[in-house]
C-alpha atoms as a PDB file:
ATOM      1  CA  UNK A   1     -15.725 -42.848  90.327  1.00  0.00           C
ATOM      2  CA  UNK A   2     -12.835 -41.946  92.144  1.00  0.00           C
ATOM      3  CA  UNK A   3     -13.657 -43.753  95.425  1.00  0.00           C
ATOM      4  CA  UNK A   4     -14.105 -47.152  93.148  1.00  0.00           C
ATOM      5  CA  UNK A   5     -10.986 -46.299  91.327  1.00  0.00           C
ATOM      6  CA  UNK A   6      -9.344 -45.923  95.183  1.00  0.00           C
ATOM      7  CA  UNK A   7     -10.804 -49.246  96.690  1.00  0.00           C
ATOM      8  CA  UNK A   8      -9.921 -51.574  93.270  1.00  0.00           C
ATOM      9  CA  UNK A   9      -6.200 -50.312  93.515  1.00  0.00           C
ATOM     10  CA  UNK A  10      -6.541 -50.963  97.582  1.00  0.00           C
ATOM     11  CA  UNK A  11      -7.975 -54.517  96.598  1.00  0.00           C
ATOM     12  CA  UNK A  12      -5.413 -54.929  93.793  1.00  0.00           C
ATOM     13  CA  UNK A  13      -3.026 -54.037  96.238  1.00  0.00           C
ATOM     14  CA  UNK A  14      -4.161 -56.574  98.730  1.00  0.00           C
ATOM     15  CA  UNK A  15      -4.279 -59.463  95.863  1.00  0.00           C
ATOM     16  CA  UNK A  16      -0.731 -58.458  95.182  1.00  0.00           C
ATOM     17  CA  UNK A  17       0.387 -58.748  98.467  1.00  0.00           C
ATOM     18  CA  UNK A  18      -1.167 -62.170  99.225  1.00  0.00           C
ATOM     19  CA  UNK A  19       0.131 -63.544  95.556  1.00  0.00           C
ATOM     20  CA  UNK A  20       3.904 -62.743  96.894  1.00  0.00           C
ATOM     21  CA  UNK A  21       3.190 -63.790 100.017  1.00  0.00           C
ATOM     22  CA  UNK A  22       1.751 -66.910  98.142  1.00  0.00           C
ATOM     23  CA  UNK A  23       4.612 -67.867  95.990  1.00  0.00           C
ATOM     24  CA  UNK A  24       7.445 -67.139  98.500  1.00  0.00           C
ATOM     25  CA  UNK A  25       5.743 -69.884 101.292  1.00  0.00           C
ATOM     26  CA  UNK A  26       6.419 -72.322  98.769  1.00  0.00           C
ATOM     27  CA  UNK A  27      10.158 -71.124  98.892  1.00  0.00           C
ATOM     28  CA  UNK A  28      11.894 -71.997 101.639  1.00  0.00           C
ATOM     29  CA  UNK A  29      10.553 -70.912 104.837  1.00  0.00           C
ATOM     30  CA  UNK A  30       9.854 -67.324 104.311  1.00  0.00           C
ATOM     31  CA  UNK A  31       6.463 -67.553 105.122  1.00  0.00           C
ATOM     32  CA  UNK A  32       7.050 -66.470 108.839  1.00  0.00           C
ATOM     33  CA  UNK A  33       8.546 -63.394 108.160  1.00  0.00           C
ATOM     34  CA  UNK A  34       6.156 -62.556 105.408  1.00  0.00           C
ATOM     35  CA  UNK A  35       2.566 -63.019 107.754  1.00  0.00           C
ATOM     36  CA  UNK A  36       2.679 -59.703 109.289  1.00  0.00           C
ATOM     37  CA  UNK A  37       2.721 -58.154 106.064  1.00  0.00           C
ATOM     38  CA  UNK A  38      -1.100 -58.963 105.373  1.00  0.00           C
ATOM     39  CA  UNK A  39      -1.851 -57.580 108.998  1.00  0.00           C
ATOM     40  CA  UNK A  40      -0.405 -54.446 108.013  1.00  0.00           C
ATOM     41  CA  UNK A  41      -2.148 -54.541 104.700  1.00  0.00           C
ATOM     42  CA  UNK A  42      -4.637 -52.451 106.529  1.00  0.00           C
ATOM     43  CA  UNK A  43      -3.477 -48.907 105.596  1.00  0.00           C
ATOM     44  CA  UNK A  44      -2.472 -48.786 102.248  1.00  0.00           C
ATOM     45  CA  UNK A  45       0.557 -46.818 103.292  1.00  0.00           C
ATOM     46  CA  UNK A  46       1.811 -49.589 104.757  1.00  0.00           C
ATOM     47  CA  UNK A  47       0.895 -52.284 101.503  1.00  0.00           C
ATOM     48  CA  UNK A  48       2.990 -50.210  99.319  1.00  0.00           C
ATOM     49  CA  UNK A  49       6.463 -51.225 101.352  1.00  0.00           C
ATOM     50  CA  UNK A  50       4.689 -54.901 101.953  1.00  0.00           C
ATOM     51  CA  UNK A  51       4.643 -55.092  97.938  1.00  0.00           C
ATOM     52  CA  UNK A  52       8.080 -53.876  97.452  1.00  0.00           C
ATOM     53  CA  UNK A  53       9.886 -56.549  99.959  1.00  0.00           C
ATOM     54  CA  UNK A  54       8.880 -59.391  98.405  1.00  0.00           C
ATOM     55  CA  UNK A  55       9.438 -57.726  95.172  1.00  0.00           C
ATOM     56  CA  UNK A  56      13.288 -57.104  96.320  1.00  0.00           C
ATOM     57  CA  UNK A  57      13.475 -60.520  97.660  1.00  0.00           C
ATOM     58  CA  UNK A  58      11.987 -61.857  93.914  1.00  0.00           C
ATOM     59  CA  UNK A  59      15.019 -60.309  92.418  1.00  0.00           C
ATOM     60  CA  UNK A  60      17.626 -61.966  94.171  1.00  0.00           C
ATOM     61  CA  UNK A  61      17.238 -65.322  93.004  1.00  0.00           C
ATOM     62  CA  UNK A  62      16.706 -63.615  89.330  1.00  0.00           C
ATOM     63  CA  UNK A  63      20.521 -61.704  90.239  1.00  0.00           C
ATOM     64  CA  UNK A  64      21.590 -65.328  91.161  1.00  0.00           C
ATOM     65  CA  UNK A  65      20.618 -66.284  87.910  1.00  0.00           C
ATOM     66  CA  UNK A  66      22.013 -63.702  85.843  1.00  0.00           C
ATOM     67  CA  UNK A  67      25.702 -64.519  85.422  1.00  0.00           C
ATOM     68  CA  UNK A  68      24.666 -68.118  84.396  1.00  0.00           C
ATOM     69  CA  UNK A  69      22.912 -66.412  81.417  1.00  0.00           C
ATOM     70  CA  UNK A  70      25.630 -64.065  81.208  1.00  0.00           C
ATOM     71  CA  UNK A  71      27.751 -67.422  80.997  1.00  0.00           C
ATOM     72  CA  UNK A  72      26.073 -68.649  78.225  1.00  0.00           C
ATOM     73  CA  UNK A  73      25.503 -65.276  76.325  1.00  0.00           C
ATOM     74  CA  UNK A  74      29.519 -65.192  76.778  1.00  0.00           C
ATOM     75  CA  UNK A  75      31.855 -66.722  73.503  1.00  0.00           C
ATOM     76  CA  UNK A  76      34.351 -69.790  73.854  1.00  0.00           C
ATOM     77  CA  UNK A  77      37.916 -69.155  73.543  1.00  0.00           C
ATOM     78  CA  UNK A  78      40.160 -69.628  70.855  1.00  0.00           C
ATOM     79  CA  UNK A  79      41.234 -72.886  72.370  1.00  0.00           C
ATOM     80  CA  UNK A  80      38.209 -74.395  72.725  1.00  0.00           C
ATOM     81  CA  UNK A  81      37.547 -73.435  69.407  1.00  0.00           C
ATOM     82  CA  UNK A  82      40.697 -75.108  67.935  1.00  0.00           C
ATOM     83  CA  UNK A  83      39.861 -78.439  70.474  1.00  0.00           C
ATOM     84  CA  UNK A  84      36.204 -79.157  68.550  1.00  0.00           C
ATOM     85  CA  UNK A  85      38.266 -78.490  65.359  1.00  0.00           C
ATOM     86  CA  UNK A  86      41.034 -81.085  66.176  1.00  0.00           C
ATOM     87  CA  UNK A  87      38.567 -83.149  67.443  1.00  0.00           C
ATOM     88  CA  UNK A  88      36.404 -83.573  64.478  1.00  0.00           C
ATOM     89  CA  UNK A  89      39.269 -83.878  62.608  1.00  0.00           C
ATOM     90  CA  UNK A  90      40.446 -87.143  64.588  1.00  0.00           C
ATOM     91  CA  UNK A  91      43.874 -85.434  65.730  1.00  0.00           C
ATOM     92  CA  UNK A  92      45.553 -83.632  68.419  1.00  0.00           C
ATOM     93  CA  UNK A  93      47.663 -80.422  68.850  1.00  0.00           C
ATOM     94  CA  UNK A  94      50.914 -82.078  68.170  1.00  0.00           C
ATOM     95  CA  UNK A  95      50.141 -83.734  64.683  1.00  0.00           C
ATOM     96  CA  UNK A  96      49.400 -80.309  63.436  1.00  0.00           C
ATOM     97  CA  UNK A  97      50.302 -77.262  62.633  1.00  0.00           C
ATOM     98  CA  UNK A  98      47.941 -74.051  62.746  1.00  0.00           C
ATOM     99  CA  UNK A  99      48.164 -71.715  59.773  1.00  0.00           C
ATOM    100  CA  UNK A 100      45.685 -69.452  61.382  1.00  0.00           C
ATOM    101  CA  UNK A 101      43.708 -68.372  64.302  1.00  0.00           C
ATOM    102  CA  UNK A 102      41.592 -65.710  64.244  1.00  0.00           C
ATOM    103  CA  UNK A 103      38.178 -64.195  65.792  1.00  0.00           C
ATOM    104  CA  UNK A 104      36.037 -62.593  62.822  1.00  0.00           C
ATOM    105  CA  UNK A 105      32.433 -61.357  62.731  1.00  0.00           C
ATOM    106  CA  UNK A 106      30.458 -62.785  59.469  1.00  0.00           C
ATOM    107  CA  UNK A 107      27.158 -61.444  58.950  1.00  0.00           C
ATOM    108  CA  UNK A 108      26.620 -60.174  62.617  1.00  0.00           C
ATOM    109  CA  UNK A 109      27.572 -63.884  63.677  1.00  0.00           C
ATOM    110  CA  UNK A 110      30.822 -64.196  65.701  1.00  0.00           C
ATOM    111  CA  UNK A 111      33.282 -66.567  64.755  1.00  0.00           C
ATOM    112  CA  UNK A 112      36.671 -68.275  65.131  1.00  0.00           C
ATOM    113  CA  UNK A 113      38.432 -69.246  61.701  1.00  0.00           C
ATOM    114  CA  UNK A 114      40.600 -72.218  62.665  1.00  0.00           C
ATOM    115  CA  UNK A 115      43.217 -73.574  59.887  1.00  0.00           C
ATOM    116  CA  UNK A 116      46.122 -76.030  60.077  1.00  0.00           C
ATOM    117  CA  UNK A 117      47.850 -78.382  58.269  1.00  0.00           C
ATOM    118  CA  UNK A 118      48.457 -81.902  59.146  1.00  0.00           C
ATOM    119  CA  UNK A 119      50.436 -84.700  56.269  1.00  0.00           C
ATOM    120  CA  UNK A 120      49.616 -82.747  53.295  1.00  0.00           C
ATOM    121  CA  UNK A 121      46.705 -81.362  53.080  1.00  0.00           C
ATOM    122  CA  UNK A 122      45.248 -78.245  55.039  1.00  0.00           C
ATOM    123  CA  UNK A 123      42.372 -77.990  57.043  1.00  0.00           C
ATOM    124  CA  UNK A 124      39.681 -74.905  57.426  1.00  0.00           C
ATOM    125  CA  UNK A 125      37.386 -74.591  60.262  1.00  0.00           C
ATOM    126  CA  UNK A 126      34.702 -72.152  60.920  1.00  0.00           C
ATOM    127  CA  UNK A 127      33.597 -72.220  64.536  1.00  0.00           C
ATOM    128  CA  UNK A 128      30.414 -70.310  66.273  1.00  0.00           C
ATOM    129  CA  UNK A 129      31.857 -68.328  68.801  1.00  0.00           C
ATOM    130  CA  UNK A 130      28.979 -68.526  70.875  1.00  0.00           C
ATOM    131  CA  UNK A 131      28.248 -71.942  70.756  1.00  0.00           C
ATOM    132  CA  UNK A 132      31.156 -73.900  69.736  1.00  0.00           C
ATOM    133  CA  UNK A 133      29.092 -75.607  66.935  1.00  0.00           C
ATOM    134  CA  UNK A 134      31.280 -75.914  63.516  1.00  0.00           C
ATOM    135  CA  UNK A 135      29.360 -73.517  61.044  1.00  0.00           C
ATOM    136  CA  UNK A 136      31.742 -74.993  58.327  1.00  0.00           C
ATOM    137  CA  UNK A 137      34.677 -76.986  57.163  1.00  0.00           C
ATOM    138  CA  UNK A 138      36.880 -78.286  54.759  1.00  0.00           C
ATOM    139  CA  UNK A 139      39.947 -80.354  53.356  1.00  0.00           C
ATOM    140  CA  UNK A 140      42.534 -79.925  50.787  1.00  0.00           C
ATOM    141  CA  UNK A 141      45.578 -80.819  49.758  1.00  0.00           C
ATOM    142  CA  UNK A 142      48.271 -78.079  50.204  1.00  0.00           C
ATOM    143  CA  UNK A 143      49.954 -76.423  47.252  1.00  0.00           C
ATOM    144  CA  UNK A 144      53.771 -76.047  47.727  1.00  0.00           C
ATOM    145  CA  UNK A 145      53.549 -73.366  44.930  1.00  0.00           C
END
């Protein structure tokens, strides 16, 4: 039991090996440096480091990846927040005059709360932090009370 239990992690092994070597000809040119490794498949001592380089080399392109999903997992400022506010309100930074600016957290959903006044009446913006979409809005007249 033991010696099939040996030769299906040996063949495993092997499979593995020729997978990685597999995906990473179709990259480019890497396939060179990567034929010796199913030579020295041979000893299983020697698979074990044959798996882990192309398994370190995998990562790379995943660690090149990474801040461009940090990027997006990252909030907008409060000035691109205030820019999709003006914006769907049809005016620009000097017609108006902000009333508030603030980052809040509603609900576990991050936020930017975005008001300003503009030729009587006073606008209120809600703005997704994380994706710049307007969660909600609204328009009314001021009271000079």
């Amino acid at each position: 039991m033991k010696k099939i239990i040996a030769l299906s992690l040996v063949a495993m092994t092997i499979l593995s090996v020729g997978l990685f070597a597999g995906c990473s000809s179709q990259q480019s040119k890497p396939a060179p440096t990567e034929a010796p490794a199913p030579a020295a498949t041979a000893a299983p001592a020697t698979a074990a480091p044959a798996t882990a380089a192309p398994a370190t080399q995998a990562p790379a392109p995943a660690a090149t990846e990474a801040p461009a999903a940090q990027q997006n997992n990252d909030k907008i400022d409060i000035e691109t927040a205030k820019s999709t506010a003006l914006t769907d309100a049809g005016l620009d930074s000097s017609q108006v005059q902000f009333t508030k600016e603030k980052f809040d957290t509603d609900d576990g959903v991050e936020k930017y709360e975005i008001e300003f006044t503009y030729n009587g009446y006073e606008y209120d913006y809600d703005i997704n932090a994380k994706t710049g979409a307007i969660m909600e809005k609204g328009k009314e007249p001021v009271n000079d009370d």
